[in-house]
C-alpha atoms as a PDB file:
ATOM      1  CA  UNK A   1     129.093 136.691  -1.527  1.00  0.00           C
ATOM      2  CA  UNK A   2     129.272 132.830  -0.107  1.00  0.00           C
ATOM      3  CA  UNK A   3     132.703 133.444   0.367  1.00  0.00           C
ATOM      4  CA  UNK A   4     132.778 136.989   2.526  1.00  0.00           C
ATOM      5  CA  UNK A   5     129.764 135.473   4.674  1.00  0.00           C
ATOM      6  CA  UNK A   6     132.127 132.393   5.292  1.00  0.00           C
ATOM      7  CA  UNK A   7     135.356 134.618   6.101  1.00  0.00           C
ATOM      8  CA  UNK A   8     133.141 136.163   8.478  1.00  0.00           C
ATOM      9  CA  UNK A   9     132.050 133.520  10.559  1.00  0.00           C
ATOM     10  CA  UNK A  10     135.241 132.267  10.503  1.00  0.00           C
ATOM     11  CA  UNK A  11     136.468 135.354  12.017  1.00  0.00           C
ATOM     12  CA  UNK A  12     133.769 135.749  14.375  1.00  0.00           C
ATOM     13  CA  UNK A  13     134.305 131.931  14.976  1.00  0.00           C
ATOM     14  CA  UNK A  14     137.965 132.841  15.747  1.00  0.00           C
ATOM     15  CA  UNK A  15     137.628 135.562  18.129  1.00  0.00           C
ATOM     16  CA  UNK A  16     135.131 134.337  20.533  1.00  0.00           C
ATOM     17  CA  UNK A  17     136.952 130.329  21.299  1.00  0.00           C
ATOM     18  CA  UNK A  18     135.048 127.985  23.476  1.00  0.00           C
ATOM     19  CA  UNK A  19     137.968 126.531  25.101  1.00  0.00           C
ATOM     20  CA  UNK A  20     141.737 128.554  26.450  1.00  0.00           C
ATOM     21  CA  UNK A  21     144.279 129.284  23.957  1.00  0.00           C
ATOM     22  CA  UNK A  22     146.751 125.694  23.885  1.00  0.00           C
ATOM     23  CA  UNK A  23     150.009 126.262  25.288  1.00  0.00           C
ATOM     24  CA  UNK A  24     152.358 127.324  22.917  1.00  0.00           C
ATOM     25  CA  UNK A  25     155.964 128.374  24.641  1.00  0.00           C
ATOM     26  CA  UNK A  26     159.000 125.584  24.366  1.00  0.00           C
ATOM     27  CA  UNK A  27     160.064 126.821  27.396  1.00  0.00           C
ATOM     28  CA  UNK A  28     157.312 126.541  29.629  1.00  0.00           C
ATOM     29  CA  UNK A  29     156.063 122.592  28.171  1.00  0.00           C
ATOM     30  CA  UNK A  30     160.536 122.065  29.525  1.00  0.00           C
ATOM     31  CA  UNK A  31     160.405 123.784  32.239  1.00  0.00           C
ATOM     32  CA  UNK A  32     156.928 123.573  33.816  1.00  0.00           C
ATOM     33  CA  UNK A  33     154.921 121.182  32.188  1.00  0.00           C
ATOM     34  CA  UNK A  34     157.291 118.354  32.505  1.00  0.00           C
ATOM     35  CA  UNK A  35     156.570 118.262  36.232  1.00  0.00           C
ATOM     36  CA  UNK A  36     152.983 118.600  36.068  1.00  0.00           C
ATOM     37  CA  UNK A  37     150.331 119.446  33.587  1.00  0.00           C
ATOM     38  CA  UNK A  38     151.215 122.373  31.467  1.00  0.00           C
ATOM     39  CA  UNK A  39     148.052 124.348  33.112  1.00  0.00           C
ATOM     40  CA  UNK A  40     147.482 126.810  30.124  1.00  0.00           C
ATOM     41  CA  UNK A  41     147.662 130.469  30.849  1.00  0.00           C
ATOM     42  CA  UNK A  42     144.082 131.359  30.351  1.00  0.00           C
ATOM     43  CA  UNK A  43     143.180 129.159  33.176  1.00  0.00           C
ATOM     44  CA  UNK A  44     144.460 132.498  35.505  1.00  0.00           C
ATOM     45  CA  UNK A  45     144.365 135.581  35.936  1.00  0.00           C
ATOM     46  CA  UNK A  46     148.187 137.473  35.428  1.00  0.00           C
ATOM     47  CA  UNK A  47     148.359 138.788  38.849  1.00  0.00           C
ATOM     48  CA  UNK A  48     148.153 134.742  39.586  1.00  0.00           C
ATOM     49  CA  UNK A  49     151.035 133.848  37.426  1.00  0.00           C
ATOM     50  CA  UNK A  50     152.650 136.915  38.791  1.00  0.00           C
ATOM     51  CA  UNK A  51     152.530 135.477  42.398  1.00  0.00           C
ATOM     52  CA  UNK A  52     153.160 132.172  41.886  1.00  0.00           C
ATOM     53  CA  UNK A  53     156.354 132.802  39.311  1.00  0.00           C
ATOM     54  CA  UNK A  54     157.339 135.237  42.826  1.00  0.00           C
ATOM     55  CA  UNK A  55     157.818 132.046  44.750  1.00  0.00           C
ATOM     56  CA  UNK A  56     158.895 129.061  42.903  1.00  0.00           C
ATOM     57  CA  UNK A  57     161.571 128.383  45.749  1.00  0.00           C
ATOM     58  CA  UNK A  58     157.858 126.802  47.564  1.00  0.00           C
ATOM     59  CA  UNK A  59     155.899 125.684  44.512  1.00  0.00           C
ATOM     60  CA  UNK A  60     153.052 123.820  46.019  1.00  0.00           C
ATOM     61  CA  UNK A  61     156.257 122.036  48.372  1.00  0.00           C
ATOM     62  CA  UNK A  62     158.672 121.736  45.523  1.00  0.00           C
ATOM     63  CA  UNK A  63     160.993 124.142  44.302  1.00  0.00           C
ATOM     64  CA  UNK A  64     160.988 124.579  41.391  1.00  0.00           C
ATOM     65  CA  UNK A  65     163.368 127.818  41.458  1.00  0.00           C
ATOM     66  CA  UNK A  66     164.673 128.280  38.081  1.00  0.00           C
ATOM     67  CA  UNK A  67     167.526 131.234  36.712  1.00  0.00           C
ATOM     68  CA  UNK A  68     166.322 134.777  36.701  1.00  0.00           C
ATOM     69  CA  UNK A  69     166.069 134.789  32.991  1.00  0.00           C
ATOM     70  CA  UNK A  70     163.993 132.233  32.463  1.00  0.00           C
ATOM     71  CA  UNK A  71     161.602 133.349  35.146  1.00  0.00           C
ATOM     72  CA  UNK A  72     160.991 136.349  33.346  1.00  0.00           C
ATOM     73  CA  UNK A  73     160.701 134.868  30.144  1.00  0.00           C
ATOM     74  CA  UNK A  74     157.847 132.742  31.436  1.00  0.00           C
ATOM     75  CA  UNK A  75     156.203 135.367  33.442  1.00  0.00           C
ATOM     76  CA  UNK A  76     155.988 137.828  30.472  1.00  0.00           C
ATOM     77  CA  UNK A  77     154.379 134.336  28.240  1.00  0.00           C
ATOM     78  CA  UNK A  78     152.014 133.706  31.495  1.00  0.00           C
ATOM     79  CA  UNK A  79     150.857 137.461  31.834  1.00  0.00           C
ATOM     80  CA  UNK A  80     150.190 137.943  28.192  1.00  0.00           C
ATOM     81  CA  UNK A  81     148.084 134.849  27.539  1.00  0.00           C
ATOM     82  CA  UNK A  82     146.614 135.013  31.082  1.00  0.00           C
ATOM     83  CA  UNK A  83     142.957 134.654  31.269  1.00  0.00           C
ATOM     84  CA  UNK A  84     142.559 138.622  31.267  1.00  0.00           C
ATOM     85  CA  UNK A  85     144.785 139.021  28.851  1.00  0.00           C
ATOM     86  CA  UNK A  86     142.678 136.237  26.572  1.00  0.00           C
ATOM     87  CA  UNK A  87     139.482 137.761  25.990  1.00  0.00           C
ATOM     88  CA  UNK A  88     138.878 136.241  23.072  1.00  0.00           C
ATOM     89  CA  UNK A  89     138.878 132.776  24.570  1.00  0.00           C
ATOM     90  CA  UNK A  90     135.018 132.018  26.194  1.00  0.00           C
ATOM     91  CA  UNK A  91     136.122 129.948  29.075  1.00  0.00           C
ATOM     92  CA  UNK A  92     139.196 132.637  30.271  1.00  0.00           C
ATOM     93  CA  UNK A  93     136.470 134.997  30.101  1.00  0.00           C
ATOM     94  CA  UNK A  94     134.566 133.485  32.457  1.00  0.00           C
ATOM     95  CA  UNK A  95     137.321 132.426  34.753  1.00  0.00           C
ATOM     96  CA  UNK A  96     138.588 136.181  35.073  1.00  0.00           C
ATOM     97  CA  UNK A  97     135.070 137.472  35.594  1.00  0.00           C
ATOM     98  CA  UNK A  98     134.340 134.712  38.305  1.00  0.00           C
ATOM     99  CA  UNK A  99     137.553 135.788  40.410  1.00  0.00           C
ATOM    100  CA  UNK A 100     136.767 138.863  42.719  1.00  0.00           C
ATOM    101  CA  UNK A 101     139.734 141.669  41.987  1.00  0.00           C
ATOM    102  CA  UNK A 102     140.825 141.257  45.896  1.00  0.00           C
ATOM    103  CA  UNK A 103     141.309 137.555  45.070  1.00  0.00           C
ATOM    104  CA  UNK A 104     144.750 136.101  43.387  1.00  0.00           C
ATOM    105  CA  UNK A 105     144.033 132.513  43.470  1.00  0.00           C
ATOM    106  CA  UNK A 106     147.438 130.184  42.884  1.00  0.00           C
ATOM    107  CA  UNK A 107     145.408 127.132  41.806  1.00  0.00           C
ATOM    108  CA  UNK A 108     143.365 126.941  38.889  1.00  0.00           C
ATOM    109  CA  UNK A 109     140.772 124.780  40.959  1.00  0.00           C
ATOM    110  CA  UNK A 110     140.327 127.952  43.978  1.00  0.00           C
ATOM    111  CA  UNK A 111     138.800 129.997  40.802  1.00  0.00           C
ATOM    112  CA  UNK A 112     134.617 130.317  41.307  1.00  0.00           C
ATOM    113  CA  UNK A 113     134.392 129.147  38.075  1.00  0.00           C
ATOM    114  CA  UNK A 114     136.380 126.295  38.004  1.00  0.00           C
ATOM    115  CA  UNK A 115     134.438 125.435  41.475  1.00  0.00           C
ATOM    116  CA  UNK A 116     131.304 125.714  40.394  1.00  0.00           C
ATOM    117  CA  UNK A 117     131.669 123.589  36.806  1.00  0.00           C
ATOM    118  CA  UNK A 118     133.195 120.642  39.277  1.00  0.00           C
ATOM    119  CA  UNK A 119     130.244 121.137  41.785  1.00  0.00           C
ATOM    120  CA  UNK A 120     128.582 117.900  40.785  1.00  0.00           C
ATOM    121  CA  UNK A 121     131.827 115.376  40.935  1.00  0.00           C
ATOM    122  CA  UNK A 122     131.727 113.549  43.712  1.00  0.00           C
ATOM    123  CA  UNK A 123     134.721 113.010  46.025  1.00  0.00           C
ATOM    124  CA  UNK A 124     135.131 108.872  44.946  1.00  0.00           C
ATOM    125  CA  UNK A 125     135.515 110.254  40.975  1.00  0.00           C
ATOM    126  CA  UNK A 126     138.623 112.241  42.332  1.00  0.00           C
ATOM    127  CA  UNK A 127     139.923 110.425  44.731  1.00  0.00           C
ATOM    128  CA  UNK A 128     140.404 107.271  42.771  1.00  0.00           C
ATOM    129  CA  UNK A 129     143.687 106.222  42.071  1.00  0.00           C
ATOM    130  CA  UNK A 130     143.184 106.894  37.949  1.00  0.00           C
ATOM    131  CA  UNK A 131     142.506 110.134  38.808  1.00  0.00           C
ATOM    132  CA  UNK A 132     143.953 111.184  42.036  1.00  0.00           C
ATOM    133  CA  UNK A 133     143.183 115.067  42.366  1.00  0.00           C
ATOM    134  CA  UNK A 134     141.411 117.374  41.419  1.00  0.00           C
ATOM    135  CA  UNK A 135     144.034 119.179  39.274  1.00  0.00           C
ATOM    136  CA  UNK A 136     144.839 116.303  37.181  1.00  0.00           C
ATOM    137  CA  UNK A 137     142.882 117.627  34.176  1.00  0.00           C
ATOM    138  CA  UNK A 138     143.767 114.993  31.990  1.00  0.00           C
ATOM    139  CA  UNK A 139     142.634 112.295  33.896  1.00  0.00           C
ATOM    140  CA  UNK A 140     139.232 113.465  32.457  1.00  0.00           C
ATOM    141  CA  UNK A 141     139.114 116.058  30.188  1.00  0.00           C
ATOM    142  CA  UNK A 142     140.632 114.265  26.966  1.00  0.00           C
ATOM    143  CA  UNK A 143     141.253 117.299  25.104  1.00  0.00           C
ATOM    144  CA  UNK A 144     142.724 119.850  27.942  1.00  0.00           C
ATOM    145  CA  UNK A 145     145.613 119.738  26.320  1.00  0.00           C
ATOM    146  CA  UNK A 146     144.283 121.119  23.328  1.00  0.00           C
ATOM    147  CA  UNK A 147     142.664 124.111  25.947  1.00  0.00           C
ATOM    148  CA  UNK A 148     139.588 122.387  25.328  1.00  0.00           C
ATOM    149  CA  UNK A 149     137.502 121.676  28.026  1.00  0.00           C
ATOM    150  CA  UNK A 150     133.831 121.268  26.940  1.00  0.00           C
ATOM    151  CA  UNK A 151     131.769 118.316  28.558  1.00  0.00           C
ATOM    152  CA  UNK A 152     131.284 116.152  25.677  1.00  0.00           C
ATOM    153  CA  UNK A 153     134.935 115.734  26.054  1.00  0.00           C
ATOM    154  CA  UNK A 154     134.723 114.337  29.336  1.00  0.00           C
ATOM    155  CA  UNK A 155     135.341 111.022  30.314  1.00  0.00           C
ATOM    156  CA  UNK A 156     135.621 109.901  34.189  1.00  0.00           C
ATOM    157  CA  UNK A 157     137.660 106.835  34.697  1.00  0.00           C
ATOM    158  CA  UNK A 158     135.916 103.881  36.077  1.00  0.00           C
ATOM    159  CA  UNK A 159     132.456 106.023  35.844  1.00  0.00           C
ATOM    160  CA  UNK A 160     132.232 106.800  31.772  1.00  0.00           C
ATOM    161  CA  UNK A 161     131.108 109.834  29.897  1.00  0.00           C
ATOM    162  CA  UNK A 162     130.462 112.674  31.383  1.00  0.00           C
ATOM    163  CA  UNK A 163     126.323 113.937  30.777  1.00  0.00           C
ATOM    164  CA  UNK A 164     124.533 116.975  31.675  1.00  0.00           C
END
């Protein structure tokens, strides 16, 4: 009996995830997240990837155009792990239900959700030179690239631990 109980909260454990599902595509650590970040899926809704895989040519003032084939290989990885499309995942829940449906945001940090955990930072914890902008998730969160983003993993340079 220990044992079913157990399998069960492991599975209900499983299918509800605090954080965003990791990323977990080859070609999008190459070809994306060895400019920036590798921003995980679930930080976005798909019609977000959508649009901003439409217009790589201007990529926040790069391009980052890449061949036809591999934009549609990472589009269909983007759109299937998107935060709609990860329901299982707590956070990507909230993201998608904080984003209005006449709303495609191309930055993870336009979401309501993302706005409104960051509502307490002040502008001198981001605009210091360890951390630099706002989208520079790692300058902070010490396990976002595990898709983990909960607060006792925080840690602001030059002002400590993050507390409630």
């Amino acid at each position: 009996m220990k044992k079913i109980v157990s399998l069960i909260v492991l599975i209900v454990g499983i299918s509800y995830a605090s954080g965003v599902k990791p990323v977990d595509n080859q070609l999008y650590k190459d070809e994306c997240a060895s400019c920036h970040f590798g921003f995980q899926p679930g930080l976005l809704p798909a019609r977000s990837w959508v649009k901003l895989m439409g217009d790589l040519e201007n990529h926040f003032k790069d391009d980052a155009s890449l061949d036809k084939k591999d934009v549609e290989t990472l589009t269909q990885y983007l759109v299937k792990n998107s935060s709609d499309n990860s329901r299982n995942y707590k956070r990507s829940r909230k993201i998608t239900d904080s984003i209005p449906r006449s709303s495609t945001p191309v930055r993870v940090s336009q979401t309501p959700y993302f706005k409104k955990e960051h509502r307490e930072l002040r502008e001198t914890m981001i605009s210091q030179k360890e951390v630099k902008s706002i989208a520079n998730c790692t300058a902070c969160h010490t396990t976002a690239s595990k898709g983990v983003y909960k607060e006792r993993y925080i840690n602001i340079p030059n002002y400590g631990k993050w507390d409630d």
